[in-house]
PDB file of N, CA and C in Angstrom:
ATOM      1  N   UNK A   1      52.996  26.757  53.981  1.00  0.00           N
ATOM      2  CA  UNK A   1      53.345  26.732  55.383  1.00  0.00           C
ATOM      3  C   UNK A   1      54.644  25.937  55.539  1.00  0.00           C
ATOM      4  N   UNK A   2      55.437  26.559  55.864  1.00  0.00           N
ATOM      5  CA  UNK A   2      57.172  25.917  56.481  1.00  0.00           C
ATOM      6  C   UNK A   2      56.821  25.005  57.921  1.00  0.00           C
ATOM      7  N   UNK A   3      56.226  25.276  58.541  1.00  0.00           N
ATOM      8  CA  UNK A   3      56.328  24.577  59.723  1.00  0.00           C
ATOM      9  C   UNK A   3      54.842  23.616  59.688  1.00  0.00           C
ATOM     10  N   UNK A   4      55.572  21.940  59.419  1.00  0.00           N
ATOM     11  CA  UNK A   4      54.403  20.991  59.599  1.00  0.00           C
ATOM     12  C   UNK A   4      54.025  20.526  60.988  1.00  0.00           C
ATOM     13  N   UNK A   5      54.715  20.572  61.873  1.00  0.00           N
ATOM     14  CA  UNK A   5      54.761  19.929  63.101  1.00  0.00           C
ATOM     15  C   UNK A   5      54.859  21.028  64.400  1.00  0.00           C
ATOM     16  N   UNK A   6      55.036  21.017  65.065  1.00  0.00           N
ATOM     17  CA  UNK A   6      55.821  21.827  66.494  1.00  0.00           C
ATOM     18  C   UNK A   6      55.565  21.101  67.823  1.00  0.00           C
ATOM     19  N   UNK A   7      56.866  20.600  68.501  1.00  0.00           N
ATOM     20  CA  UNK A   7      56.284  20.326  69.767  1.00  0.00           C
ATOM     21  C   UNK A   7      56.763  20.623  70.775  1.00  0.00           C
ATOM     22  N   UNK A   8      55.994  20.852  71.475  1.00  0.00           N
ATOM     23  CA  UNK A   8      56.155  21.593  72.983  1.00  0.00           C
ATOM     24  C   UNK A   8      56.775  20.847  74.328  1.00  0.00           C
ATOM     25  N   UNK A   9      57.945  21.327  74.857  1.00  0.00           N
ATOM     26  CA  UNK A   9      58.107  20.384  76.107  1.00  0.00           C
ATOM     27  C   UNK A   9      57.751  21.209  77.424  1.00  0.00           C
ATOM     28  N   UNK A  10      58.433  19.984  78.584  1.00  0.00           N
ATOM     29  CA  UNK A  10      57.757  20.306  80.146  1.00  0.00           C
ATOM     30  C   UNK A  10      58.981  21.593  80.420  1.00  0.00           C
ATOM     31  N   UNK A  11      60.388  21.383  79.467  1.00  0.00           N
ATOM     32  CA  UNK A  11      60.726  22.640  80.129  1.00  0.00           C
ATOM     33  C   UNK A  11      60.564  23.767  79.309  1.00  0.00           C
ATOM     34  N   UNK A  12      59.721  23.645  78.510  1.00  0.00           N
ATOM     35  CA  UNK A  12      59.570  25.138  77.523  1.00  0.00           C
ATOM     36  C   UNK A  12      60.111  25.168  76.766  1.00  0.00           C
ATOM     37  N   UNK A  13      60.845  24.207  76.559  1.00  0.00           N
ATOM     38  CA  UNK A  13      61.380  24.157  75.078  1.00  0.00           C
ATOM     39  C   UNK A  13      60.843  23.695  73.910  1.00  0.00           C
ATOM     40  N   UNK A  14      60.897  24.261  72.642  1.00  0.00           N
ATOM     41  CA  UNK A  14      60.204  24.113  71.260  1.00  0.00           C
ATOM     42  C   UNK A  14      61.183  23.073  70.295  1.00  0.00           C
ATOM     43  N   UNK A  15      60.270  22.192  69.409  1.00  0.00           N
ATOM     44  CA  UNK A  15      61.252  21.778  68.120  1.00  0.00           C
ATOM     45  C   UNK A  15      60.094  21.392  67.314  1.00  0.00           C
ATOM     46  N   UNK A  16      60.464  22.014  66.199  1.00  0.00           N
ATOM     47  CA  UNK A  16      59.725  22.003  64.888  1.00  0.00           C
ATOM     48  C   UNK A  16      60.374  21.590  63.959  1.00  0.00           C
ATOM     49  N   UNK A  17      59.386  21.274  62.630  1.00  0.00           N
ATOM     50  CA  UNK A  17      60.188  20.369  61.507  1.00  0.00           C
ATOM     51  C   UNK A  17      60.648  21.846  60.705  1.00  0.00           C
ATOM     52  N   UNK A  18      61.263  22.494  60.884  1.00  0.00           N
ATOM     53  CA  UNK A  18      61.649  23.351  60.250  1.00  0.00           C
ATOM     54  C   UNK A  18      63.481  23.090  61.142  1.00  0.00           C
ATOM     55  N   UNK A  19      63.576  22.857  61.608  1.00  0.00           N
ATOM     56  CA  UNK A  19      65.298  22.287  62.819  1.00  0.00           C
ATOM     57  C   UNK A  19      65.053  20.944  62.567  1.00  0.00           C
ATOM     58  N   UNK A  20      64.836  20.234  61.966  1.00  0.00           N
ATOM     59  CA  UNK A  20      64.874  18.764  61.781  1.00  0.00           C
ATOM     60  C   UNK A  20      63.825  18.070  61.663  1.00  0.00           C
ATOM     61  N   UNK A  21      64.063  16.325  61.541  1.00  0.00           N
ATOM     62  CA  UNK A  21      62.925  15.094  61.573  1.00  0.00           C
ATOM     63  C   UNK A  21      62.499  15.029  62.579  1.00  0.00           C
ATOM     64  N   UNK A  22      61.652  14.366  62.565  1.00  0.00           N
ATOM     65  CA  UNK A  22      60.828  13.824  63.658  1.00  0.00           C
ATOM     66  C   UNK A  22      61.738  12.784  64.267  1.00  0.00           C
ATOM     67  N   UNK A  23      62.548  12.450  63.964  1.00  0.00           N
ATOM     68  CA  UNK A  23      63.434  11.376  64.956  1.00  0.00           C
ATOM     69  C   UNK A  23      64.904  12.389  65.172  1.00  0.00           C
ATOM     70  N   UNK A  24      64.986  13.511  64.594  1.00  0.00           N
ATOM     71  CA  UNK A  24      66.059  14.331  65.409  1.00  0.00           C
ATOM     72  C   UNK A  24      65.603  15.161  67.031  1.00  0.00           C
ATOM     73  N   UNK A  25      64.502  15.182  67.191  1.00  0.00           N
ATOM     74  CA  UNK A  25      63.484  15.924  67.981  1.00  0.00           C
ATOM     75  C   UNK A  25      63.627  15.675  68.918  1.00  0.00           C
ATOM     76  N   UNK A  26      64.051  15.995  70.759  1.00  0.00           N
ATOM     77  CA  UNK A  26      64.425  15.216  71.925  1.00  0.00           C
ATOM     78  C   UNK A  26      63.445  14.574  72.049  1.00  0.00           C
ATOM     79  N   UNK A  27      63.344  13.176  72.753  1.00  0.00           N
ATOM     80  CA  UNK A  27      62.805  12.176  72.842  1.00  0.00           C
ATOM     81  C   UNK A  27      61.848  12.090  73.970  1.00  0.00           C
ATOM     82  N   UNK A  28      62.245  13.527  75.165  1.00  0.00           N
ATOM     83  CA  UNK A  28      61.507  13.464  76.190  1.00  0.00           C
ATOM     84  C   UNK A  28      60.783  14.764  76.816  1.00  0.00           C
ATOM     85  N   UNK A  29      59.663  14.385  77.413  1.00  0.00           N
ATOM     86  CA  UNK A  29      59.384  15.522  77.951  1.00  0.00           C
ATOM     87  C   UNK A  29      58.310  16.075  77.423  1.00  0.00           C
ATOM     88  N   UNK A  30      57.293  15.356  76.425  1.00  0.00           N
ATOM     89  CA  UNK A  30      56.701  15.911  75.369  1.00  0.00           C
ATOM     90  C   UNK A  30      55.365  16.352  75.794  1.00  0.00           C
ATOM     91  N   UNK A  31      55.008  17.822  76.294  1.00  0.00           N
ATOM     92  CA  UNK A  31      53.613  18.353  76.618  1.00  0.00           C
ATOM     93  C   UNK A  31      52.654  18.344  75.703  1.00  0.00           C
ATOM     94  N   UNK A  32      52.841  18.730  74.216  1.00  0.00           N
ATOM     95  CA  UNK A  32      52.211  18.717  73.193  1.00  0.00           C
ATOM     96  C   UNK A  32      52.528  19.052  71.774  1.00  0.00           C
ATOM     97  N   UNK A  33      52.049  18.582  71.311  1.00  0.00           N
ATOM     98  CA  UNK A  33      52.505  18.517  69.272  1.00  0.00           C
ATOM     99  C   UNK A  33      51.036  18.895  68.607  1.00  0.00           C
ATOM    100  N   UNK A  34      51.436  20.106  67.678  1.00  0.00           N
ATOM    101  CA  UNK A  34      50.372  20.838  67.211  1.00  0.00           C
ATOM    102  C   UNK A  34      50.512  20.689  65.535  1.00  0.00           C
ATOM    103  N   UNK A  35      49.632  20.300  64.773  1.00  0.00           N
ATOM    104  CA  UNK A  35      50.102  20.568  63.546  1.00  0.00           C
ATOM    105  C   UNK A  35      48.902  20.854  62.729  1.00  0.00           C
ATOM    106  N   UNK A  36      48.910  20.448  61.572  1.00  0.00           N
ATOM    107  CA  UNK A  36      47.659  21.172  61.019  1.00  0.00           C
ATOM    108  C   UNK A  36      46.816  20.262  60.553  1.00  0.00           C
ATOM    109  N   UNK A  37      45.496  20.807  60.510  1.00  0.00           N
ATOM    110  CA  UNK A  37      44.773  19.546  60.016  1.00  0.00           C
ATOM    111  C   UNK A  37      43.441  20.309  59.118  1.00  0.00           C
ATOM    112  N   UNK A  38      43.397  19.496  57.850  1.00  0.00           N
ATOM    113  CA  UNK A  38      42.781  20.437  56.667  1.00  0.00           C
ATOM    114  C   UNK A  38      41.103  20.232  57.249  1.00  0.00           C
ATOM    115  N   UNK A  39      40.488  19.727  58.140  1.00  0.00           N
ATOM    116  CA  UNK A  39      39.413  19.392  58.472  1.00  0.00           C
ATOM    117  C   UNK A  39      38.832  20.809  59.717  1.00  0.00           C
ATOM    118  N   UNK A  40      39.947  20.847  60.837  1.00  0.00           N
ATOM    119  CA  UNK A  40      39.361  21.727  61.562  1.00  0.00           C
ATOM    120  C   UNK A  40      40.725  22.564  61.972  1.00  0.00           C
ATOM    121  N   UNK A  41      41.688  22.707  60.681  1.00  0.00           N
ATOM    122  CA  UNK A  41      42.781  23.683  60.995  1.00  0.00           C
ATOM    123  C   UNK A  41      43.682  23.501  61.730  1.00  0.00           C
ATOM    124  N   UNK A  42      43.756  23.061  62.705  1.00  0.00           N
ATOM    125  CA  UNK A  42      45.080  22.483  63.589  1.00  0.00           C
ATOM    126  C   UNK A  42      44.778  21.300  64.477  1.00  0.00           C
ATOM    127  N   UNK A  43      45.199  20.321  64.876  1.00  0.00           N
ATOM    128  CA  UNK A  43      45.302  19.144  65.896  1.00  0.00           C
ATOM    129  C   UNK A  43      46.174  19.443  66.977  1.00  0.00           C
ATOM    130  N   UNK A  44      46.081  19.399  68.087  1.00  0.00           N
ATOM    131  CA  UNK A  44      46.950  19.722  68.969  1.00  0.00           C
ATOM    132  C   UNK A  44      46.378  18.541  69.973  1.00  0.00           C
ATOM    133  N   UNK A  45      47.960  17.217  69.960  1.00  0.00           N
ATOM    134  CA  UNK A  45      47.809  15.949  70.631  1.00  0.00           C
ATOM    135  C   UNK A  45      48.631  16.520  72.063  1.00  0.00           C
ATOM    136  N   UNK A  46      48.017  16.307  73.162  1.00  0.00           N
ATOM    137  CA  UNK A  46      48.533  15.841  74.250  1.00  0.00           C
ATOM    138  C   UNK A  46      47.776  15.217  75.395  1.00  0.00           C
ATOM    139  N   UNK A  47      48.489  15.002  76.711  1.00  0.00           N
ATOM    140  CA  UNK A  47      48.069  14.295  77.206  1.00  0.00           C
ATOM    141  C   UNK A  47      47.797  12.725  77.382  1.00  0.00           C
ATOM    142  N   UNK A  48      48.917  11.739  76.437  1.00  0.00           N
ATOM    143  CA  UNK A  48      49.487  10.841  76.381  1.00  0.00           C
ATOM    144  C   UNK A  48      50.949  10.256  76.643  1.00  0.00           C
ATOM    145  N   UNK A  49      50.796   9.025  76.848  1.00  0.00           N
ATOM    146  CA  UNK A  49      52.301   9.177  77.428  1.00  0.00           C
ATOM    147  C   UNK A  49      53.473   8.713  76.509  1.00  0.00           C
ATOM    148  N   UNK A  50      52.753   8.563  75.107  1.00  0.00           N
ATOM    149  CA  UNK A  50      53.704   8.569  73.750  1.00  0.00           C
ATOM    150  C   UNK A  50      52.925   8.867  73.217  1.00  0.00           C
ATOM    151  N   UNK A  51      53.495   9.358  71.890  1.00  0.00           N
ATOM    152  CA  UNK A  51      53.637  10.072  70.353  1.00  0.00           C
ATOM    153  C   UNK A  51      54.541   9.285  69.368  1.00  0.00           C
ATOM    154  N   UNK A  52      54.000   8.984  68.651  1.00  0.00           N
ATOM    155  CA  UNK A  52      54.972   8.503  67.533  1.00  0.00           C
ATOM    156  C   UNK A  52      54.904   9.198  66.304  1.00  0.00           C
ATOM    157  N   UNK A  53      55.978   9.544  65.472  1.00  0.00           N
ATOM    158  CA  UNK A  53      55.542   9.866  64.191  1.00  0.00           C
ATOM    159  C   UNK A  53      55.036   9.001  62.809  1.00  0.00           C
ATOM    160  N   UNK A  54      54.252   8.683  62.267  1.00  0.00           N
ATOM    161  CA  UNK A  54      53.479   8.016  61.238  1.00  0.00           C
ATOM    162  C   UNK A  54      54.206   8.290  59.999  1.00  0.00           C
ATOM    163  N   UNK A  55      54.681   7.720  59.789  1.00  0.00           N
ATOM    164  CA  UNK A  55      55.614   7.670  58.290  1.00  0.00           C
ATOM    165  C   UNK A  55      54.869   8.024  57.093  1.00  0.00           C
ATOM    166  N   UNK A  56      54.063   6.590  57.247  1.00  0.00           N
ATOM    167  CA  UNK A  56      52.346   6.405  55.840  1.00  0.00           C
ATOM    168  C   UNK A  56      51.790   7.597  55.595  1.00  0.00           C
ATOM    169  N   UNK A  57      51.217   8.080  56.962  1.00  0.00           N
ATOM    170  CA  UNK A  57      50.505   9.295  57.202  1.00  0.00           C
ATOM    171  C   UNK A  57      51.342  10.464  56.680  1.00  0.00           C
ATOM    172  N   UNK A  58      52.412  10.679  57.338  1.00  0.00           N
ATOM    173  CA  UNK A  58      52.834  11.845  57.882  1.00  0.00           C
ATOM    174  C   UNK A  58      52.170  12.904  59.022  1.00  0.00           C
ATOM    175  N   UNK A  59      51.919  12.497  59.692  1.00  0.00           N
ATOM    176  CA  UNK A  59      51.431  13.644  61.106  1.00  0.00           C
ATOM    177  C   UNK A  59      51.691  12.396  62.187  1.00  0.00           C
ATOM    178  N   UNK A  60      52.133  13.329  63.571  1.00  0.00           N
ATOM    179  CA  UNK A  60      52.194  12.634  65.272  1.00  0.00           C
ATOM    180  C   UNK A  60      50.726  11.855  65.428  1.00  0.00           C
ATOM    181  N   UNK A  61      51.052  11.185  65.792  1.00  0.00           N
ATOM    182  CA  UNK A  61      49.898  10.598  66.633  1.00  0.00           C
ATOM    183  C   UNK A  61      50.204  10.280  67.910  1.00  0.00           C
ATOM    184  N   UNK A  62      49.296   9.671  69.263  1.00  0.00           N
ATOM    185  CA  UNK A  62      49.584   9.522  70.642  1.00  0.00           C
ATOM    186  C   UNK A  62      49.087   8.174  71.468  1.00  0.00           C
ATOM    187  N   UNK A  63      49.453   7.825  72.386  1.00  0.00           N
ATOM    188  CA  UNK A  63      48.884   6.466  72.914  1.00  0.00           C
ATOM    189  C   UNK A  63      49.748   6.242  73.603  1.00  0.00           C
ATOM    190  N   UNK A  64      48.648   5.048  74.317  1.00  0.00           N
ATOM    191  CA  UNK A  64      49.667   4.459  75.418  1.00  0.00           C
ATOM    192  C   UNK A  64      50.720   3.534  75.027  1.00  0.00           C
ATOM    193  N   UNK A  65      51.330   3.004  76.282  1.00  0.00           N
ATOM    194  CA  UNK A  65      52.244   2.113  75.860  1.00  0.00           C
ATOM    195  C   UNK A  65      51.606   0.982  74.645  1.00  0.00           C
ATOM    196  N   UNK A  66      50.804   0.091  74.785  1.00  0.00           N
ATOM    197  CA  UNK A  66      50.223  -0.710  74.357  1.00  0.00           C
ATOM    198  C   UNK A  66      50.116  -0.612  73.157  1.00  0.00           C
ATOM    199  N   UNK A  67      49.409   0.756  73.380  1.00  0.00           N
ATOM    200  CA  UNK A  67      48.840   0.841  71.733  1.00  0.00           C
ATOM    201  C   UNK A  67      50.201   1.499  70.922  1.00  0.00           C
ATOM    202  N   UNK A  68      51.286   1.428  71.353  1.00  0.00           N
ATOM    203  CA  UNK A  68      52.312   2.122  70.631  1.00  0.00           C
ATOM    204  C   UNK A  68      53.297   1.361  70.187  1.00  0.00           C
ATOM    205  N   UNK A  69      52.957  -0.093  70.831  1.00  0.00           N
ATOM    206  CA  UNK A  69      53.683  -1.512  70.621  1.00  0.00           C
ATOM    207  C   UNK A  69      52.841  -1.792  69.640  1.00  0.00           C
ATOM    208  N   UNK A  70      51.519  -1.978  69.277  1.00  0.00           N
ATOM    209  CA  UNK A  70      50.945  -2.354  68.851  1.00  0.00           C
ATOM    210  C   UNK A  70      50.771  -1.427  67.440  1.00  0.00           C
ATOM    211  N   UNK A  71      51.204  -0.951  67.474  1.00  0.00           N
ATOM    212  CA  UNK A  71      51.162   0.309  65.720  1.00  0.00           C
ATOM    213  C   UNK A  71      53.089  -0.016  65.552  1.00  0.00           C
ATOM    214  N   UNK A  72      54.008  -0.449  66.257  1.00  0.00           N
ATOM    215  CA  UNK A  72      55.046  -0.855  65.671  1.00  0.00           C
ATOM    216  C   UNK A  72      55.392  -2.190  65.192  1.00  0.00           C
ATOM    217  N   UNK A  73      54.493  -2.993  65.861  1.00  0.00           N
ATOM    218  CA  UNK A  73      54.493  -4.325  65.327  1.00  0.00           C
ATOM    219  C   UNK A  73      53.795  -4.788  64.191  1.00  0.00           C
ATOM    220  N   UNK A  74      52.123  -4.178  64.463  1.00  0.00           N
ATOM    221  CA  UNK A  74      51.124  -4.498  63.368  1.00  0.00           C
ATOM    222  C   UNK A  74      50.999  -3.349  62.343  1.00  0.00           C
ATOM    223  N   UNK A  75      50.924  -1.986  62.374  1.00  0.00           N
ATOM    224  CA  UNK A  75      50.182  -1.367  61.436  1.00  0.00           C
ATOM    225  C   UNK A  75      51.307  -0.426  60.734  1.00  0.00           C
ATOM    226  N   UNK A  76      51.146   1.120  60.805  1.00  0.00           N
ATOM    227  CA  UNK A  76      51.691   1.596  60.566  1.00  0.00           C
ATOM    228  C   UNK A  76      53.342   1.964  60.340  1.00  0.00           C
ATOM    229  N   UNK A  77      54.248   2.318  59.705  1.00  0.00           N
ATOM    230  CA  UNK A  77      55.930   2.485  59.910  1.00  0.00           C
ATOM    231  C   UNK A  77      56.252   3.677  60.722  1.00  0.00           C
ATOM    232  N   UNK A  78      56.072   3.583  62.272  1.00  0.00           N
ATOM    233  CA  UNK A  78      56.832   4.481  62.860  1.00  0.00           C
ATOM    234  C   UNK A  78      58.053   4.899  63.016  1.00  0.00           C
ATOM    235  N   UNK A  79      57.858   6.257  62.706  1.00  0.00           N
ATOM    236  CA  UNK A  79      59.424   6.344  62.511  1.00  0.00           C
ATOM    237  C   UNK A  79      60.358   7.105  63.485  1.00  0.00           C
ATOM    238  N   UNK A  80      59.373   7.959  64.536  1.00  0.00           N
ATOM    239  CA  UNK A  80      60.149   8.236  65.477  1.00  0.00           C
ATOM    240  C   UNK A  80      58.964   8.249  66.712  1.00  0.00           C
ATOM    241  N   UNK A  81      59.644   8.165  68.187  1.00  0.00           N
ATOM    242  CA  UNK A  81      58.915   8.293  69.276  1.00  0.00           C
ATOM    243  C   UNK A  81      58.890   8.710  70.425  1.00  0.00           C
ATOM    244  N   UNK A  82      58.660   9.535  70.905  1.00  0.00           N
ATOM    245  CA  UNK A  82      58.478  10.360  72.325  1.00  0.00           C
ATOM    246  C   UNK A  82      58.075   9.960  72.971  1.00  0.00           C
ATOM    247  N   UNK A  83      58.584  10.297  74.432  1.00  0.00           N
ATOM    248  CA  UNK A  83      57.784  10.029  75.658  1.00  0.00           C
ATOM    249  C   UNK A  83      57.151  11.491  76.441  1.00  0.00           C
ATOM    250  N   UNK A  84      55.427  11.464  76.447  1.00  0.00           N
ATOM    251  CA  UNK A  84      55.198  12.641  77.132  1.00  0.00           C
ATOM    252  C   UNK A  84      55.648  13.067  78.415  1.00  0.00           C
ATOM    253  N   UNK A  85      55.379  13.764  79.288  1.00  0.00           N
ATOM    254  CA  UNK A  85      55.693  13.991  80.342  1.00  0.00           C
ATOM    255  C   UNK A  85      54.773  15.024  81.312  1.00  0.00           C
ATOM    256  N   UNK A  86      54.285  14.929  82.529  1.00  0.00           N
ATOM    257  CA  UNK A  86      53.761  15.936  83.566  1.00  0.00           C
ATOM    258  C   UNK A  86      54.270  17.238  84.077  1.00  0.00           C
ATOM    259  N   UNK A  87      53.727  17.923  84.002  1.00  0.00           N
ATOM    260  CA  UNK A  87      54.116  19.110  84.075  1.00  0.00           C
ATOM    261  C   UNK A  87      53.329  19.946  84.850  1.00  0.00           C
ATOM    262  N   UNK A  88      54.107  20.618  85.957  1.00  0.00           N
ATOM    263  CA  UNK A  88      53.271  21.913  87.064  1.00  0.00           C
ATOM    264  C   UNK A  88      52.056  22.600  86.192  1.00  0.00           C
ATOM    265  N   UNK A  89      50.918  22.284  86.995  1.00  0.00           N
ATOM    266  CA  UNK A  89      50.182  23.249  86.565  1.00  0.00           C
ATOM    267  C   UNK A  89      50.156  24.655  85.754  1.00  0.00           C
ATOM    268  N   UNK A  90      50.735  25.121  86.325  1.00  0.00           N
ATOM    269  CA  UNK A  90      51.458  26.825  85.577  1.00  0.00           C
ATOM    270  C   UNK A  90      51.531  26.774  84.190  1.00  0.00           C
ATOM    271  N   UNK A  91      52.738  25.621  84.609  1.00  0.00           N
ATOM    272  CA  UNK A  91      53.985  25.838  82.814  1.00  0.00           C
ATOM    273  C   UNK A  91      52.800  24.934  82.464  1.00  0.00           C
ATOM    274  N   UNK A  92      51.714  23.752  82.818  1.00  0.00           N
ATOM    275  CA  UNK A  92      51.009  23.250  81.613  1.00  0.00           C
ATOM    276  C   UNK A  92      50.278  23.943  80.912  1.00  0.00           C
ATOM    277  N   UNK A  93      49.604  25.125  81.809  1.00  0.00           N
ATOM    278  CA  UNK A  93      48.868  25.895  81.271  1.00  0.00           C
ATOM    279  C   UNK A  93      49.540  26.913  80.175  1.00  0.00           C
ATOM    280  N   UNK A  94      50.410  27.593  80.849  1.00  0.00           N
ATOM    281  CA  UNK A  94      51.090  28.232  79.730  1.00  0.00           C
ATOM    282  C   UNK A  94      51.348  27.390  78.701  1.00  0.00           C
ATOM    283  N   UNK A  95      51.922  26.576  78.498  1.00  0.00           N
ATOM    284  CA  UNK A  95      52.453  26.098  76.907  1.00  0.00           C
ATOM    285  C   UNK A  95      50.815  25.785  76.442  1.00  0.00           C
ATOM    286  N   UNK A  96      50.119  24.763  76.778  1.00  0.00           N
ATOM    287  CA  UNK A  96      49.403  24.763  76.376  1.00  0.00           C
ATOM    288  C   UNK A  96      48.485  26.468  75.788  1.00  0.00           C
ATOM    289  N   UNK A  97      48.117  27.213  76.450  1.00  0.00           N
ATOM    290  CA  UNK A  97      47.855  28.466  75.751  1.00  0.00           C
ATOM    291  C   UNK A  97      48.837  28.797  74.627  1.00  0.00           C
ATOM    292  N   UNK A  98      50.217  29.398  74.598  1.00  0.00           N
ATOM    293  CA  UNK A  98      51.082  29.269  73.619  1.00  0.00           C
ATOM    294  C   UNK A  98      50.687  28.381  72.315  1.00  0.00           C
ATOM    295  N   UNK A  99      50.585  26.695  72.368  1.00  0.00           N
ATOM    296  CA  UNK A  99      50.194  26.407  71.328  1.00  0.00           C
ATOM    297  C   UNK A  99      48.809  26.636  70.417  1.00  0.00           C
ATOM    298  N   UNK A 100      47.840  26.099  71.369  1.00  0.00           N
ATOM    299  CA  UNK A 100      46.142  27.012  70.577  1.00  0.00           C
ATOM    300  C   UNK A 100      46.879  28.357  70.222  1.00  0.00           C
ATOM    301  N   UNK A 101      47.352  29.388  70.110  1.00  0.00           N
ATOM    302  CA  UNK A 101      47.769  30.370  69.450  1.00  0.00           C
ATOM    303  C   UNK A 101      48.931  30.420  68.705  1.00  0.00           C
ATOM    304  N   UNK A 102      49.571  29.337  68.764  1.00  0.00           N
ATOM    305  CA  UNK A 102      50.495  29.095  67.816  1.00  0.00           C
ATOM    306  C   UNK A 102      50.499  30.181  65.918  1.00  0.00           C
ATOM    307  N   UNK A 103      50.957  31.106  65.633  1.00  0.00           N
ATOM    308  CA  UNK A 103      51.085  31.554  64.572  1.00  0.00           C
ATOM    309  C   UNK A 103      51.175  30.687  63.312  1.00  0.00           C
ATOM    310  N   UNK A 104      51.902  29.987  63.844  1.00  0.00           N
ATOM    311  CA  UNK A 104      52.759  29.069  62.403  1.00  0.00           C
ATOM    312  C   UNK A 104      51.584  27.786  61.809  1.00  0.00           C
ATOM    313  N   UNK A 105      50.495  28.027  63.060  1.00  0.00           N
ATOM    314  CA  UNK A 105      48.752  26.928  62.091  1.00  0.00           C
ATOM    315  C   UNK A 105      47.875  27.873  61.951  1.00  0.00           C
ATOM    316  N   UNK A 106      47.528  27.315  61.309  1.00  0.00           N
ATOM    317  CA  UNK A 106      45.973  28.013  60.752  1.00  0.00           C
ATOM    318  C   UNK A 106      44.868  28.110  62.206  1.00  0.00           C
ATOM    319  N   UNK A 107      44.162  28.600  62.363  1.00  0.00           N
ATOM    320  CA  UNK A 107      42.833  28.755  63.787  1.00  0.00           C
ATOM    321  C   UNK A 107      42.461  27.334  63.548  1.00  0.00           C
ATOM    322  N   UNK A 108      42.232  26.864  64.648  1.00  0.00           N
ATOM    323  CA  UNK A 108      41.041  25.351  64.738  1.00  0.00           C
ATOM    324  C   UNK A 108      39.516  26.483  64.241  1.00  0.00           C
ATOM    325  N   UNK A 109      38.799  25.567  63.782  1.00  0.00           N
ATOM    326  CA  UNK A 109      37.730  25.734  63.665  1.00  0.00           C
ATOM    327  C   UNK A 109      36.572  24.917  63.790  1.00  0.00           C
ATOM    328  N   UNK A 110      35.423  24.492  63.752  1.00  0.00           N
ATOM    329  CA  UNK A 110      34.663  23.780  63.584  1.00  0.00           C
ATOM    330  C   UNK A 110      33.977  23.695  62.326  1.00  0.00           C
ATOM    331  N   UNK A 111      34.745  24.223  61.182  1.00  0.00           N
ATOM    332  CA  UNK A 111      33.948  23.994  59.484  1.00  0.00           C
ATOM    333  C   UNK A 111      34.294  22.938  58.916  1.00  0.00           C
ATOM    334  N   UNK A 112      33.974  21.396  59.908  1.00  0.00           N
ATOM    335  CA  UNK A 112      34.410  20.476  58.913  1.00  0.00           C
ATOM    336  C   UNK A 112      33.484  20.270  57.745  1.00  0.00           C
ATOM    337  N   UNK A 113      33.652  19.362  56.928  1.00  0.00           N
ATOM    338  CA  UNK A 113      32.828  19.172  55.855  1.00  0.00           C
ATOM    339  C   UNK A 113      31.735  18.029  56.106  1.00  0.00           C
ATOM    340  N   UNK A 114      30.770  18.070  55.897  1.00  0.00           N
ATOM    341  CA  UNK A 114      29.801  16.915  56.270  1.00  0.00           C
ATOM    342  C   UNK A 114      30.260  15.473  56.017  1.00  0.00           C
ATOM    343  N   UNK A 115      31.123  15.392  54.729  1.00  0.00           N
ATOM    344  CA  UNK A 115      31.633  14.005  54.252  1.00  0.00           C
ATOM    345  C   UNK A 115      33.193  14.172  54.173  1.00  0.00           C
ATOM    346  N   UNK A 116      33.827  13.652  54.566  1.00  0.00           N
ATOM    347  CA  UNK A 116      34.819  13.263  54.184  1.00  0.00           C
ATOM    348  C   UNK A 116      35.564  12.812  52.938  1.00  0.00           C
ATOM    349  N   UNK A 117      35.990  13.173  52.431  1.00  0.00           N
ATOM    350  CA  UNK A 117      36.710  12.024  50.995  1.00  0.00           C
ATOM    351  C   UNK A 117      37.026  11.314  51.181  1.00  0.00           C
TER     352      UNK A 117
END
């Protein structure tokens, strides 16, 4: 899979890690970030009012202010960060539909594995 990331803004605009880093990515506006996840096939974060990208990890994560001070000071190496944004009913709905069908992830599913590794 070429595309690890994709995220969605309030004006419909797309940027994926296939056009750059996670800190080339506009900084605002962010409806939602979809990527994949080997447990139930895709993650799709929104509805926060930041995102940061996880260096350690590698995948977005989301939170509030607080907790986004608090993962740059104490834990993790963030390496880049967005601010979400509200969006008309309509266009939320649309993008949001757009991403759950996103081509470029695998289907969510519910086949996680009983244990984890």
């Amino acid at each position: 899979m070429s595309c690890k990331w994709k995220i969605y803004y309030a004006d419909e605009s797309i940027f994926d890690s296939t056009m750059g880093t996670p800190e080339e990515a506009p900084s605002f506006g962010v409806i939602c970030i979809v990527q994949p996840n080997e447990y139930t096939g895709r993650t799709i974060v929104s509805g926060y009012d930041w995102y940061y990208y996880n260096l350690e990890i590698g995948e977005w994560w989301q939170s509030d202010i607080h907790g986004l001070v608090d993962n740059m000071l104490h834990n993790f190496p963030v390496k880049a960060v967005k601010q979400g944004r509200n969006a008309p009913d309509p266009i939320f709905k649309r993008i949001m539909a757009t991403a759950i069908k996103d081509p470029d992830f695998p289907v969510k599913n519910a086949n996680m594995p009983r244990e984890r590794p």
